[in-house]
N, C-alpha and C. Protein backbone atom coordinates (compact mmCIF):
# COMPACT_ATOMS: atom_id res chain seq x y z
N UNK A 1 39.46 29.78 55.32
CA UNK A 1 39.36 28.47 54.71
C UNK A 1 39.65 28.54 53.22
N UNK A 2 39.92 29.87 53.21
CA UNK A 2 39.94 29.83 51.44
C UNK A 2 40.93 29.48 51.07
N UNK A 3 42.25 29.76 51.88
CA UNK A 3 43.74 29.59 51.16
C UNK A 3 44.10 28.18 51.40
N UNK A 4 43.02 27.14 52.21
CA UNK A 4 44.31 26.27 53.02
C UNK A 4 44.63 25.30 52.30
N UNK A 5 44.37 24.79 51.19
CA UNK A 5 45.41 24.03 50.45
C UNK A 5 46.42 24.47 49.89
N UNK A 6 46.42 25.87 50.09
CA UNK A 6 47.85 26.21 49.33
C UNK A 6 48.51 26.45 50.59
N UNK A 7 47.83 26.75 51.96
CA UNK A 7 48.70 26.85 53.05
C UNK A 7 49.50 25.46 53.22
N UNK A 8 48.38 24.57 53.24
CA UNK A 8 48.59 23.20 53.98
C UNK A 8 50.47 22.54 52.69
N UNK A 9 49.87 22.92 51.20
CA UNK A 9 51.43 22.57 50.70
C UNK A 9 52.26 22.98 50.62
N UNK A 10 52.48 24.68 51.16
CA UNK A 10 53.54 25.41 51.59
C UNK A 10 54.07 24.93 52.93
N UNK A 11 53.23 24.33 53.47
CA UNK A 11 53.59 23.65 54.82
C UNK A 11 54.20 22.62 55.25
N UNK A 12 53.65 21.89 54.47
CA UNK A 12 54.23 20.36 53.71
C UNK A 12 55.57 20.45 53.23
N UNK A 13 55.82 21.43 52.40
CA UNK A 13 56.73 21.86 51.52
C UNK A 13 58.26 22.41 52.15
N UNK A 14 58.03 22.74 53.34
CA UNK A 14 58.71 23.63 53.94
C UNK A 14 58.89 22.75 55.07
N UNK A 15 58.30 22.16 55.63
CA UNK A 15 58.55 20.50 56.33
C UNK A 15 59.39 19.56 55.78
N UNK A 16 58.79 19.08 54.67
CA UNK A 16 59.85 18.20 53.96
C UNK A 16 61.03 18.53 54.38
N UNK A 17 61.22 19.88 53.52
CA UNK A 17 62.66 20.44 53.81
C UNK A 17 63.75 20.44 54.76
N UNK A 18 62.63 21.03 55.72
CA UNK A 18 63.82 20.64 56.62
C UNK A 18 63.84 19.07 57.66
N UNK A 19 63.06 18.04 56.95
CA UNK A 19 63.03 16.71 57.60
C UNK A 19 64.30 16.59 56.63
N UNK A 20 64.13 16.65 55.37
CA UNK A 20 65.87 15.92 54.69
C UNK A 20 66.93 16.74 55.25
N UNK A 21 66.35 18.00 55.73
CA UNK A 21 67.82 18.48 56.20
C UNK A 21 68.35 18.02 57.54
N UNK A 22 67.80 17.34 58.60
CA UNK A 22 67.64 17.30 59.50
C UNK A 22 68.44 15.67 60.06
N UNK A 23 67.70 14.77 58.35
CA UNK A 23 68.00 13.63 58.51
C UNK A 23 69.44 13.50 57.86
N UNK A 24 69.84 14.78 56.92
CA UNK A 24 71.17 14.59 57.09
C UNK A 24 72.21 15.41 57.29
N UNK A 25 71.65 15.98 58.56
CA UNK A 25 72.21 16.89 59.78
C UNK A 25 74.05 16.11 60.23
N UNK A 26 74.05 15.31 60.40
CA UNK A 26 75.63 14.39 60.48
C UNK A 26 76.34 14.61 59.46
N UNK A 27 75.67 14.34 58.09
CA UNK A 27 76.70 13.84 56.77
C UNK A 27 76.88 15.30 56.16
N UNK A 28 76.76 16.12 56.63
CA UNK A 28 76.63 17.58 55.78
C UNK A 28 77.89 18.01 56.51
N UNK A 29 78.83 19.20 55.84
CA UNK A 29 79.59 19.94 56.19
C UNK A 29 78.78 21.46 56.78
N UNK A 30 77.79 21.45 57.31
CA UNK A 30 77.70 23.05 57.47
C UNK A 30 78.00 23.18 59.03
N UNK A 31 78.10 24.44 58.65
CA UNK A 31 78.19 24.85 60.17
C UNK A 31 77.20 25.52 60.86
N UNK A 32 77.19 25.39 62.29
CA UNK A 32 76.45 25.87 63.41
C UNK A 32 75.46 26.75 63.07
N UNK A 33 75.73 28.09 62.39
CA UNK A 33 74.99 29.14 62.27
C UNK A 33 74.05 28.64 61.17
N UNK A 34 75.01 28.07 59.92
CA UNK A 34 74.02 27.85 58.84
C UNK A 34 72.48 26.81 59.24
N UNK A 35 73.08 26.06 60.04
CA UNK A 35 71.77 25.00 60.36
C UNK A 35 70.56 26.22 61.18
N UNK A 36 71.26 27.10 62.08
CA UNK A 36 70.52 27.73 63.03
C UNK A 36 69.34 28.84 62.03
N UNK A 37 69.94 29.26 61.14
CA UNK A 37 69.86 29.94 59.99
C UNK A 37 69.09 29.39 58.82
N UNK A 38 69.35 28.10 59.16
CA UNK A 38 68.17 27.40 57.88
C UNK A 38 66.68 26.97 58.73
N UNK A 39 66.87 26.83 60.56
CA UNK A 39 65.91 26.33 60.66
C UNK A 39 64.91 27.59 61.26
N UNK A 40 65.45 28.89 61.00
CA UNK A 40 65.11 29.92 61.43
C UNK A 40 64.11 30.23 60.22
N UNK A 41 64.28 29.70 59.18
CA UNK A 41 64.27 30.53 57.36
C UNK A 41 62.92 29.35 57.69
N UNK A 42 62.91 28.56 57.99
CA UNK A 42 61.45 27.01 57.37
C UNK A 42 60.69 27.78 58.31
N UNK A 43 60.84 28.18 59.84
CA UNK A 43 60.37 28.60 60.72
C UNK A 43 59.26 30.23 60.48
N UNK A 44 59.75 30.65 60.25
CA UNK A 44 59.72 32.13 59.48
C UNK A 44 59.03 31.64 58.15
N UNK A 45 59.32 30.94 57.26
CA UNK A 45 58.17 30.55 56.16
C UNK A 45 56.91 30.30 56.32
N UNK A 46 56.55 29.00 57.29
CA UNK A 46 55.97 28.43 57.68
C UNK A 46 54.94 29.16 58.46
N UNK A 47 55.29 30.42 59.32
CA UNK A 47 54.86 31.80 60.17
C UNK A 47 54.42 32.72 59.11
N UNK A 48 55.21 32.26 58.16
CA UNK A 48 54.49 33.86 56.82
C UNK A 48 53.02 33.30 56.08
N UNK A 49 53.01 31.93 55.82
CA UNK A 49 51.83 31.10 55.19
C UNK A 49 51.21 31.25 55.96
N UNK A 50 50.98 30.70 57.37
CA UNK A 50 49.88 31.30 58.11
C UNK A 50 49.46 32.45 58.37
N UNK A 51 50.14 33.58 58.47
CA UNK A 51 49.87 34.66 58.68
C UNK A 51 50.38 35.46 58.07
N UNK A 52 49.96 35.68 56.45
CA UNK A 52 50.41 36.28 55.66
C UNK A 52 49.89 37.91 56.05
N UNK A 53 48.93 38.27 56.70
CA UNK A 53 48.81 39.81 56.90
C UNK A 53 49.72 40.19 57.76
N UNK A 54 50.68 39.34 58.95
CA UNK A 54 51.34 39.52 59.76
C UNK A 54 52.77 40.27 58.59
N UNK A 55 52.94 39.29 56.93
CA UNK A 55 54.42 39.50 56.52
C UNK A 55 54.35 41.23 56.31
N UNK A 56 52.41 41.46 55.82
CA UNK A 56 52.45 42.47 55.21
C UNK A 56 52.80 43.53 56.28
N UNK A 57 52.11 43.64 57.35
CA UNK A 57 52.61 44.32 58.85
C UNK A 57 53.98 44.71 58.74
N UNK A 58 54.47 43.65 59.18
CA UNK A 58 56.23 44.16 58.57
C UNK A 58 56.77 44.27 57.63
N UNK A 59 56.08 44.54 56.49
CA UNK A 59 57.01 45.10 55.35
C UNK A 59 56.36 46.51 55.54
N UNK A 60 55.55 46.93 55.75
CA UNK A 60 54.72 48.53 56.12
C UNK A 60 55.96 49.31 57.04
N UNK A 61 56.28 48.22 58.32
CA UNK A 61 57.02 49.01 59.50
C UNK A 61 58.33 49.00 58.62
N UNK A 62 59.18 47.85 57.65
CA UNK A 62 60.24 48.36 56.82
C UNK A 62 60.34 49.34 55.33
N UNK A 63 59.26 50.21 55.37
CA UNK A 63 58.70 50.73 54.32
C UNK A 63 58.60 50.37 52.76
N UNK A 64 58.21 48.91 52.87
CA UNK A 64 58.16 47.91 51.57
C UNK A 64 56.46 48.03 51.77
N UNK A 65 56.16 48.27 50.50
CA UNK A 65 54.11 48.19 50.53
C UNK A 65 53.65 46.79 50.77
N UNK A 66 54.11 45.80 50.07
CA UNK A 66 53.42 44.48 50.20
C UNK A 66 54.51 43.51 50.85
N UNK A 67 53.75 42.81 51.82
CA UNK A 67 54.52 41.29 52.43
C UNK A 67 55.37 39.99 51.67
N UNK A 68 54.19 40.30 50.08
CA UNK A 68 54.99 39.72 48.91
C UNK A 68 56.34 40.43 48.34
N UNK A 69 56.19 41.68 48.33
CA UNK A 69 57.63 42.30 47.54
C UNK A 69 58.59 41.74 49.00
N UNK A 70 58.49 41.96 50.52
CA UNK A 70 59.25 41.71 51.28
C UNK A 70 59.77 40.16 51.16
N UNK A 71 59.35 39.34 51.23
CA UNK A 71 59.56 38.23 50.60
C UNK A 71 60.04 37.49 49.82
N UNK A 72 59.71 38.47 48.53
CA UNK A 72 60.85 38.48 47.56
C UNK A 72 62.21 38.99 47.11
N UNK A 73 62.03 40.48 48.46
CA UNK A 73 63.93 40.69 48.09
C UNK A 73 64.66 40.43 49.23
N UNK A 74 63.90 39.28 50.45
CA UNK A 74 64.66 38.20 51.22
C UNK A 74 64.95 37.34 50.44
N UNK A 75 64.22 36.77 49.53
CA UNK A 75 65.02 35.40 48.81
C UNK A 75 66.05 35.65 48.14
N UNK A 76 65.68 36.85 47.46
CA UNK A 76 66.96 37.52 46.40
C UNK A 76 68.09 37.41 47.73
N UNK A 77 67.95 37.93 48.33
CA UNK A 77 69.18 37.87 49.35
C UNK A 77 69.46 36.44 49.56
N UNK A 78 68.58 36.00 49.91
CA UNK A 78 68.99 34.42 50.15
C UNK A 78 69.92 33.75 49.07
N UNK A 79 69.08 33.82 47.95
CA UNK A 79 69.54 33.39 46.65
C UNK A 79 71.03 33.70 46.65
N UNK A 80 71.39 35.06 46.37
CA UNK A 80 72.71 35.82 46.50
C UNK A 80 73.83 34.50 47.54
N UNK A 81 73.43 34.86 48.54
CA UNK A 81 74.04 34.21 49.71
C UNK A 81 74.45 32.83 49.34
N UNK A 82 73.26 31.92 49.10
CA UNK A 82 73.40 30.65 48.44
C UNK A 82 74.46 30.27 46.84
N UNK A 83 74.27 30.88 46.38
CA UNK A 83 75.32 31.37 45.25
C UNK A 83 76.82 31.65 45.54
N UNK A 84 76.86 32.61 46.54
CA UNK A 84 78.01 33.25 47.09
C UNK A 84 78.78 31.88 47.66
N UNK A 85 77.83 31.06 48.83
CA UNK A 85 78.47 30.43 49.36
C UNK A 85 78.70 28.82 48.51
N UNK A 86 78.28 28.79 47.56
CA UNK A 86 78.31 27.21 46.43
C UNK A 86 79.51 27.79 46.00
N UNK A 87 79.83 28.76 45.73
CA UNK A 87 81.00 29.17 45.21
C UNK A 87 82.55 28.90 45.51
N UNK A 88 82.46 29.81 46.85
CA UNK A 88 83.56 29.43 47.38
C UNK A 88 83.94 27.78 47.97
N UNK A 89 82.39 26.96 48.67
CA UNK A 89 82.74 25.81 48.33
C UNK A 89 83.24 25.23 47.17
N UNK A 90 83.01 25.34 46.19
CA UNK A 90 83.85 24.82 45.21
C UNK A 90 85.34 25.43 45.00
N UNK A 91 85.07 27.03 45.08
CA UNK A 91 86.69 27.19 44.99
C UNK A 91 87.66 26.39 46.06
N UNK A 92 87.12 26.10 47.11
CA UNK A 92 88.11 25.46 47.99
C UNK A 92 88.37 24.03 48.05
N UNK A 93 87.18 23.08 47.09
CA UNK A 93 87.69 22.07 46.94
C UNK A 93 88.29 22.30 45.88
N UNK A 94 88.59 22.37 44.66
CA UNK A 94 89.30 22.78 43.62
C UNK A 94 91.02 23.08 44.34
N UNK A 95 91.07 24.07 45.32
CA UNK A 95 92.34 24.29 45.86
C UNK A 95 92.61 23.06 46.45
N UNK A 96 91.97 22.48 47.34
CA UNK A 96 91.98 20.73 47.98
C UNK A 96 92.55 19.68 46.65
N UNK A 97 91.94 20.10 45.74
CA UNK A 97 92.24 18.73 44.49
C UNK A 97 92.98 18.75 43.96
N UNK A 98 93.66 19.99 43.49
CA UNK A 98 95.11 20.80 43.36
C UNK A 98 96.09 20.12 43.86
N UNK A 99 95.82 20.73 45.77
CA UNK A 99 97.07 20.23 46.65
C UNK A 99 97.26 18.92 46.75
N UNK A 100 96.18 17.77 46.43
CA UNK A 100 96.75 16.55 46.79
C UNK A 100 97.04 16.41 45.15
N UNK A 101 96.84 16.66 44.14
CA UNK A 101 97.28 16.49 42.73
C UNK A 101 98.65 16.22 42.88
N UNK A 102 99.02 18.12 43.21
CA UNK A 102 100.50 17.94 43.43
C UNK A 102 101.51 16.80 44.42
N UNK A 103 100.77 16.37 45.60
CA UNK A 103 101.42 15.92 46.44
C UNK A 103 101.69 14.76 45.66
N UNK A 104 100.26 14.16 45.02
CA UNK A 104 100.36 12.69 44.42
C UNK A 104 101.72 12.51 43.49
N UNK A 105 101.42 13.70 42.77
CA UNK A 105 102.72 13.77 41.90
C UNK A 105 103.96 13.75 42.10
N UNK A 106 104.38 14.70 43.29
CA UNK A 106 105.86 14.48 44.03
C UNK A 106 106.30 13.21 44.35
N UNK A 107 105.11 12.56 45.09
CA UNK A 107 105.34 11.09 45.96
C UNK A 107 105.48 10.22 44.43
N UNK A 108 104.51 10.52 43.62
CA UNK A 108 105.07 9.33 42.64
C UNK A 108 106.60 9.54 41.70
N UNK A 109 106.69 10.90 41.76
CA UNK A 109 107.98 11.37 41.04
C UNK A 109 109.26 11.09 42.01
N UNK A 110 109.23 10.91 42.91
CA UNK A 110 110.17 10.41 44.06
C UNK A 110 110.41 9.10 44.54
N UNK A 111 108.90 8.47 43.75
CA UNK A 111 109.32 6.66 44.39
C UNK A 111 109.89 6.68 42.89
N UNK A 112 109.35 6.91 41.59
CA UNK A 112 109.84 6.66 40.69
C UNK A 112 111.41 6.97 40.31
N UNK A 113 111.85 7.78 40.92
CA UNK A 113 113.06 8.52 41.36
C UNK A 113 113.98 7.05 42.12
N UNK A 114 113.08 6.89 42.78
CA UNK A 114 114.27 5.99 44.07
C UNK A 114 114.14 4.42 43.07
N UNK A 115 113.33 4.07 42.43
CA UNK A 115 113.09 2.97 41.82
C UNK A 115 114.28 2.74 40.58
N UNK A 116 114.76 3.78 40.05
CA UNK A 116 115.28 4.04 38.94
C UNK A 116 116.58 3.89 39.63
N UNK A 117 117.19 4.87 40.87
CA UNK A 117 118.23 4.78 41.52
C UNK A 117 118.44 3.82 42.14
N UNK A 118 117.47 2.77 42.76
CA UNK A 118 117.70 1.34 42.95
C UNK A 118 118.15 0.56 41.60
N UNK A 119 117.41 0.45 40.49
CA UNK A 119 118.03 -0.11 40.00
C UNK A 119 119.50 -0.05 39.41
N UNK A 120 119.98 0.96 39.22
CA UNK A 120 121.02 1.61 38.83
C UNK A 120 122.48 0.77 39.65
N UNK A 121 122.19 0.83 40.77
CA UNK A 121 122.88 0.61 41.57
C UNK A 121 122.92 -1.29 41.43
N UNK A 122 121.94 -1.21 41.72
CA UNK A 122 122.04 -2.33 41.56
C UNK A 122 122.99 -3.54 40.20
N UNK A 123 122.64 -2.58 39.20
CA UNK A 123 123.79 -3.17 37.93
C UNK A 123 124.83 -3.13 38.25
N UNK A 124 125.34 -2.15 38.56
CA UNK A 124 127.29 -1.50 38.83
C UNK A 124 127.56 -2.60 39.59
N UNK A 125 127.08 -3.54 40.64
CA UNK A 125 127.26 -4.20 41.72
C UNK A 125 127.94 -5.40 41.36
């Protein structure tokens, strides 16, 4: 009974989470694994707050001393990952904003092209 308000808002906390993720499960670009993967991560949180001697258990059997250090160089990983992958999302819209840049530009350099050669023609006539 001693911890449970800090259980009960890690709980809360980790709920929320994945209710907004959940509610915008449609409008999101991720994929399959990542959702499976995020609801694995609230799941697994949510399992460590309650039974925090359980995290320490397995950080003993991965030869990490405390459930807290284990914990913390999963997020680092997480973190990493999350980083890694904001990244390349952006590099690839950037390449996306590029390619239609250019396209915009051809198509307008080509009507402007045919606009000019219409008129042209049109004088000599």
């Amino acid at each position: 009974m001693k911890y449970f308000w800090i259980q009960l808002v890690l709980v809360l906390g980790a709920g929320t989470a994945a209710l907004i993720f959940i509610r915008r499960w449609d409008r999101t670009n991720t994929r399959a694994w990542k959702r499976i993967a995020f609801v694995l991560f609230v799941l697994a949180n949510i399992y460590a707050v309650l039974r925090p001697d359980d995290v320490t258990w397995v950080a003993n059997r991965f030869g990490v001393g405390r459930g807290t250090d284990l914990v913390l160089y999963l997020m680092v990983l997480a973190l990493a990952f999350l980083a890694l992958n904001t990244y390349l999302r952006f590099r690839s819209l950037e390449k996306k904003l590029t390619d239609m840049a250019r396209t915009v530009a051809i198509s307008e350099g080509a009507r402007l092209n045919q606009e000019r050669f219409d008129g042209d023609s049109v004088g000599k006539l």
